[in-house]
Protein backbone atom coordinates (compact mmCIF):
# COMPACT_ATOMS: atom_id res chain seq x y z
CA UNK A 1 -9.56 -7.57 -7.67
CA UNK A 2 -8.18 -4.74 -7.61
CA UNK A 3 -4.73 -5.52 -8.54
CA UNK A 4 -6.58 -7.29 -11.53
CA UNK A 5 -7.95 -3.89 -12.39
CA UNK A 6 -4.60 -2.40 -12.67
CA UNK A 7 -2.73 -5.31 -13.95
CA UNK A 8 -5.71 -4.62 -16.96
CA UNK A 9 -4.82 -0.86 -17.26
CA UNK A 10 -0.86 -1.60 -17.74
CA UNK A 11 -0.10 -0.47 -13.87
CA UNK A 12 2.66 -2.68 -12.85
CA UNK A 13 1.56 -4.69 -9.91
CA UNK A 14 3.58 -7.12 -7.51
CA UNK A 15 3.12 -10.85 -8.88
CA UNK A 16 0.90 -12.64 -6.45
CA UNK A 17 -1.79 -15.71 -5.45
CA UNK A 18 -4.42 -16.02 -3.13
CA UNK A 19 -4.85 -18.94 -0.81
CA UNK A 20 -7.97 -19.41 0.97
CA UNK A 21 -8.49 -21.69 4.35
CA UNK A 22 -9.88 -24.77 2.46
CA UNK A 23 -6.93 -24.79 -0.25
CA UNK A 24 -4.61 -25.22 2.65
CA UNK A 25 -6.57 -27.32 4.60
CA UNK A 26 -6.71 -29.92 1.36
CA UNK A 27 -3.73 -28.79 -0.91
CA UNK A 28 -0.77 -27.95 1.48
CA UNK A 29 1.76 -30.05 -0.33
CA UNK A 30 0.90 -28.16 -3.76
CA UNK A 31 0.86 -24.91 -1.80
CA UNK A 32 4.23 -25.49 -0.44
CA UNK A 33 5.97 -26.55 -4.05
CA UNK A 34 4.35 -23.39 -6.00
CA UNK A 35 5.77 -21.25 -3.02
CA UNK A 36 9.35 -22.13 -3.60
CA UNK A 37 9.51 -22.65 -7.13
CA UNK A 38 7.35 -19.55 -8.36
CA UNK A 39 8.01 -17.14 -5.66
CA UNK A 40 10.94 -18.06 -3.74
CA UNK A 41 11.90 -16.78 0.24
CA UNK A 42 11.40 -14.28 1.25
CA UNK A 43 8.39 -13.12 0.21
CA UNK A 44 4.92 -11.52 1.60
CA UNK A 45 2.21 -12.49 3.28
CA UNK A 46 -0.92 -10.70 4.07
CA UNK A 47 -4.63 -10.38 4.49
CA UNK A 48 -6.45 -9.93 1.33
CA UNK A 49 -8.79 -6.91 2.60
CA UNK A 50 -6.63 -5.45 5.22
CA UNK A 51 -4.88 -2.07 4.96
CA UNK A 52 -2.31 -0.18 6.74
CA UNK A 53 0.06 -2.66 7.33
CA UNK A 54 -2.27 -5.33 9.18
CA UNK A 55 -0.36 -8.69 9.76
CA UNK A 56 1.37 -7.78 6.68
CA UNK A 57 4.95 -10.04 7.36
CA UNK A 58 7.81 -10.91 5.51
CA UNK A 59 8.01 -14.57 5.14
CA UNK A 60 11.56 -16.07 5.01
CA UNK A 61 10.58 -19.73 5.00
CA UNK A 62 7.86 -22.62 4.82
CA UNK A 63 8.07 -22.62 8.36
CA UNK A 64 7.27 -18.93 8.70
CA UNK A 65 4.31 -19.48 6.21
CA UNK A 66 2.94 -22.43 8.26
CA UNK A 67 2.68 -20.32 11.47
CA UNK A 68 1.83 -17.29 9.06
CA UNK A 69 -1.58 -19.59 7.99
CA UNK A 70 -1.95 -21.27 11.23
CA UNK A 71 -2.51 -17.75 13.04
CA UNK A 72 -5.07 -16.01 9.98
CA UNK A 73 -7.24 -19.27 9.65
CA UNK A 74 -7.54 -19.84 13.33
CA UNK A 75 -11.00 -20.59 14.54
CA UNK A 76 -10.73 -18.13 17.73
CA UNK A 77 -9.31 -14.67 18.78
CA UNK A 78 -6.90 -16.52 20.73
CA UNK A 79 -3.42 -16.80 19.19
CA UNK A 80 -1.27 -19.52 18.92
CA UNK A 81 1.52 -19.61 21.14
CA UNK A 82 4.20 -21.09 18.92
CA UNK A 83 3.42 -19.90 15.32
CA UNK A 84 2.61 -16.48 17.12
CA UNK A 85 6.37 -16.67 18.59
CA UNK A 86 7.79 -18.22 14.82
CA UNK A 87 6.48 -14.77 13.42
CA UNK A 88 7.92 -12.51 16.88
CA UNK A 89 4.52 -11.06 16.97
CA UNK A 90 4.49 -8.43 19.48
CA UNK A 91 2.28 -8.18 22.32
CA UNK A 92 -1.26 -6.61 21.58
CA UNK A 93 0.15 -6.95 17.68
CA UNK A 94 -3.60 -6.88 15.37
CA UNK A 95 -3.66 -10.09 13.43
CA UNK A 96 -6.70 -10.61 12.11
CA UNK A 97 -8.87 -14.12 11.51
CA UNK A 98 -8.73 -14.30 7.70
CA UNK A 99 -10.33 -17.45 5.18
CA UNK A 100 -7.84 -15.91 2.07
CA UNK A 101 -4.06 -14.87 2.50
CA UNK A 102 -2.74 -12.73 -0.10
CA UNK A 103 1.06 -13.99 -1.36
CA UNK A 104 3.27 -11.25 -3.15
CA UNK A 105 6.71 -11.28 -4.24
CA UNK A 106 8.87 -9.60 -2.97
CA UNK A 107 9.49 -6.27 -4.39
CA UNK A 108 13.21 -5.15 -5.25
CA UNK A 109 15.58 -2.63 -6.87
CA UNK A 110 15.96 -4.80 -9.97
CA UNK A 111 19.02 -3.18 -11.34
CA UNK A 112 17.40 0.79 -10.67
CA UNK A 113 19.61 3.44 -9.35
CA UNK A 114 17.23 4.75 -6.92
CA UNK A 115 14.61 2.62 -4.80
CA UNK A 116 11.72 3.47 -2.33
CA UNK A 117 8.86 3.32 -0.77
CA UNK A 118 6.33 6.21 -1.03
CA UNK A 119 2.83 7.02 -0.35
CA UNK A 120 0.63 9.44 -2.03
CA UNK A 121 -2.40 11.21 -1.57
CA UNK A 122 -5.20 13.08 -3.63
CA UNK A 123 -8.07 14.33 -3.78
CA UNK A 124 -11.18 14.53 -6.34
CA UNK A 125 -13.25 18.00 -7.45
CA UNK A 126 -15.82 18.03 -9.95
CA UNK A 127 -14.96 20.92 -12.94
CA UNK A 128 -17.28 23.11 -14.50
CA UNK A 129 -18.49 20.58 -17.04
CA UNK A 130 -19.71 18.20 -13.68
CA UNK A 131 -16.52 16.01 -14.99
CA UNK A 132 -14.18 13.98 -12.31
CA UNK A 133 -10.70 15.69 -11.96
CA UNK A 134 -7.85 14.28 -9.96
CA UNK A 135 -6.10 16.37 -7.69
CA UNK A 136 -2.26 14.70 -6.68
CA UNK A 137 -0.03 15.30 -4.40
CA UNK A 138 3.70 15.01 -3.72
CA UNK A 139 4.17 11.41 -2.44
CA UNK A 140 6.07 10.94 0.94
CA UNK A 141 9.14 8.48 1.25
CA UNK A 142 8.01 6.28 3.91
CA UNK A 143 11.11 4.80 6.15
CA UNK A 144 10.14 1.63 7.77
CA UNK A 145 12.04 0.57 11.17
CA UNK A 146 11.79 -3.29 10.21
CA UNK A 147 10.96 -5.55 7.20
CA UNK A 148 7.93 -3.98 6.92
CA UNK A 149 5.93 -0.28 7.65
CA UNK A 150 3.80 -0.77 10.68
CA UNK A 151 0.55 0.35 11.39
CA UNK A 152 1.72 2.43 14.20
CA UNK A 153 4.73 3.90 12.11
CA UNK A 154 1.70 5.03 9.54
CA UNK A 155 -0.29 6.44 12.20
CA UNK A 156 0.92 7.08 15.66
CA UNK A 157 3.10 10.51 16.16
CA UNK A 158 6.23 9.87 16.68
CA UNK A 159 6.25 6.20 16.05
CA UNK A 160 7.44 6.84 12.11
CA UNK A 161 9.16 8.35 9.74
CA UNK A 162 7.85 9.86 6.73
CA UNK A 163 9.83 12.79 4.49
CA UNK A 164 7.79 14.80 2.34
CA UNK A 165 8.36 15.53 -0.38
CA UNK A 166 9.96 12.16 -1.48
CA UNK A 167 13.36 12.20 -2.17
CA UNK A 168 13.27 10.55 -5.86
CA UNK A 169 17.02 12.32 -6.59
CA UNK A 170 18.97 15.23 -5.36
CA UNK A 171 19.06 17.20 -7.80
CA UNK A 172 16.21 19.61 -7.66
CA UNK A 173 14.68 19.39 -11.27
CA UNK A 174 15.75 15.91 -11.90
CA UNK A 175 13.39 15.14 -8.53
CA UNK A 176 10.67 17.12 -10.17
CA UNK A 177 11.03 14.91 -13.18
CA UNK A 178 10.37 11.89 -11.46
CA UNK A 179 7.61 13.05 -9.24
CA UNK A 180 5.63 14.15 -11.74
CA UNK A 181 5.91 10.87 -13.42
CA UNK A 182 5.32 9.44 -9.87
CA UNK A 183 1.86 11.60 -9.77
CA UNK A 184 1.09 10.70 -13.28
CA UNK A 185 0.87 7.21 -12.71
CA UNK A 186 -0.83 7.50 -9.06
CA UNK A 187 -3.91 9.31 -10.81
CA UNK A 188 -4.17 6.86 -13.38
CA UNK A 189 -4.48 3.98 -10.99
CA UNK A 190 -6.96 6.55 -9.28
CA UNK A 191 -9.18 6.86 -12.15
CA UNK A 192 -9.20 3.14 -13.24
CA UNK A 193 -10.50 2.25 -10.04
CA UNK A 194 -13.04 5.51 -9.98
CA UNK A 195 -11.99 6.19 -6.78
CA UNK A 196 -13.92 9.28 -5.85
CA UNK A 197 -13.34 11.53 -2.63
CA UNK A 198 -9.90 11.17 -1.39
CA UNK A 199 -7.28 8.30 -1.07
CA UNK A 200 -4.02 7.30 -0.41
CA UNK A 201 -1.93 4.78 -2.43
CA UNK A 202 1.14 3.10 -1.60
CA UNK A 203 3.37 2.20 -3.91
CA UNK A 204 7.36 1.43 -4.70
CA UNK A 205 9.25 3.47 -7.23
CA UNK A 206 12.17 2.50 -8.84
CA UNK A 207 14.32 5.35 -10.60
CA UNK A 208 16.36 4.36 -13.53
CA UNK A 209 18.32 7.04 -16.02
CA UNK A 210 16.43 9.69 -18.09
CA UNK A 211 15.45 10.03 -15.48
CA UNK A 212 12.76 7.17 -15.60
CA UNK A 213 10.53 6.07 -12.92
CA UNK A 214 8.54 2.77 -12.67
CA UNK A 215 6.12 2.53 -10.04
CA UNK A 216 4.72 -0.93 -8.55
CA UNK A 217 1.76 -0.18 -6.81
CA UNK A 218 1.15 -1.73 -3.49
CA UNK A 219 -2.03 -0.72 -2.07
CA UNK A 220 -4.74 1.79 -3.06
CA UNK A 221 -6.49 2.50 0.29
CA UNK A 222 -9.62 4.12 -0.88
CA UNK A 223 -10.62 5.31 2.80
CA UNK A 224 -7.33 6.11 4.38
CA UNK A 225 -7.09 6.98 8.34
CA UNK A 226 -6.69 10.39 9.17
CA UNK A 227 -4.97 10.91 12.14
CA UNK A 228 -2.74 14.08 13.36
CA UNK A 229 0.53 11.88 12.46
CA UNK A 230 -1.01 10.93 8.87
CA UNK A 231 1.28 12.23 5.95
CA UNK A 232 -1.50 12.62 3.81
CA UNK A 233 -1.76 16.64 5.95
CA UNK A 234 1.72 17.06 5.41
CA UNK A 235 1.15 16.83 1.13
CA UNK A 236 -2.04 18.40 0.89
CA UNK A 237 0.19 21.17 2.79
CA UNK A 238 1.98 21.95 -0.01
CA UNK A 239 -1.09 22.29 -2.27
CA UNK A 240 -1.94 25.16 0.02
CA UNK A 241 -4.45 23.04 1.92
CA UNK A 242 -4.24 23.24 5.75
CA UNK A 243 -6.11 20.39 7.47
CA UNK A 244 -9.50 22.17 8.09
CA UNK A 245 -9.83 22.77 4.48
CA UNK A 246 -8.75 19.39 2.94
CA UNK A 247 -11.20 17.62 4.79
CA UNK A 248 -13.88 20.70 3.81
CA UNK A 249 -13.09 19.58 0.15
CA UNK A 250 -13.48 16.19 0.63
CA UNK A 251 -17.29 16.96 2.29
CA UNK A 252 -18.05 19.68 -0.68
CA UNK A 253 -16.86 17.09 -3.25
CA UNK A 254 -19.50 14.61 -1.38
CA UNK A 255 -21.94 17.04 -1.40
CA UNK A 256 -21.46 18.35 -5.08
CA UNK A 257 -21.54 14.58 -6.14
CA UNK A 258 -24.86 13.68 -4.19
CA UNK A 259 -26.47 16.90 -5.49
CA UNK A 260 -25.73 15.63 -9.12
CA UNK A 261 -27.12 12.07 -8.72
């Protein structure tokens, strides 16, 4: 839904299907033609209400997909041996019991002179007039190891790599350019949802001449984890926030907005 929501608003979102446990179960045939004619390998595959990376996996094959929907629509906690070693799932790896997998294409440079994947957070204050106003920060490039950015590269010290502020070009004011245009477009997506509080939305950004960025949102995590290692500090940093007082604002917006209802 909520890709609907900013498909609606003209956000650009990654073309995608859903496939629940009893379309596979009756339609796998179908399943496996609209995979590689309308989205072709690789592609991803995910829950559709996890966050942070979750058994999120690049799928390179029908095979792949097989043991991709053999492990979410399993009927216990235990894995299955061979589709868990198809995907190289790691030991103690989450993967979560799921009845609908989420299918995106596979996002790419497309021809742009600049490509990456960033992360950005904000917050929400009400103004003077009780009216929501979006506060946004400088996104973080997020560096991913593998095919895709774990959950413990998100959220474990030391286990990632995240360079704030992103590094949309070198030159200083071009950069500036872009990351405003970068914000811009994170707020939006911010506001048609009504997000309220804080969040953090990921996102890839393509940077074309102009300079010109397009930004393909990935996911908008409305509740984002907080942990010592979480970027989201390391922005609200340079909005003069130090971590005591970020999370202050986030409990005096909560209060403000409870106090108005």
């Amino acid at each position: 839904r909520t890709n609907e929501i900013l498909m609606k608003n003209g956000f650009l979102v990654a073309k995608h299907m859903l496939i629940t446990a009893d379309d596979w179960k009756k339609n796998k045939e179908s399943i496996k033609s609209t995979l590689s004619n309308d989205y072709k390998y690789p592609f991803i595959a995910k829950p559709v209400d996890d966050g942070c990376s979750s058994a999120v996996k690049k799928i390179k094959s029908f095979e792949e997909f097989e043991a991709f929907a053999t492990l979410m629509f399993r009927a216990s906690e235990e894995l299955d041996l061979k589709a868990a070693e198809t995907l190289h799932i790691k030991p103690k790896e989450e993967f979560p019991i799921k009845t609908v997998i989420l299918v995106e294409e596979l996002i790419s440079k497309n021809g742009a002179k600049h490509f990456l994947e960033i992360t950005g957070g904000m917050l929400t204050k009400l103004n003077a007039k009780g009216e929501l106003e979006y506060e946004v920060f400088e996104a973080s490039e997020a560096l991913a190891e593998g095919d895709i950015l774990s959950l413990e590269e998100k959220f474990l010290a030391g286990q990632g790599q995240n360079i704030t502020p992103a590094r949309y070009a070198k030159d200083s004011k071009e950069r500036q350019l872009i990351s405003d245009q970068v914000k811009q477009a994170l707020g939006g997506a911010a506001k048609a949802l009504n997000v309220q509080g804080y969040c953090r939305i990921d996102a890839f950004v393509r940077v074309f001449d102009g300079p010109r960025a397009e930004v393909i949102f990935i996911e908008v995590n409305s509740l984002p984890g907080m942990t010592p290692a979480t970027c989201i500090y390391h922005q609200a940093a340079i909005n003069h926030y130090k971590p005591y007082e970020f999370i202050d604002r986030i409990l005096d917006f909560g209060q403000k907005r409870f106090a108005k209802a």
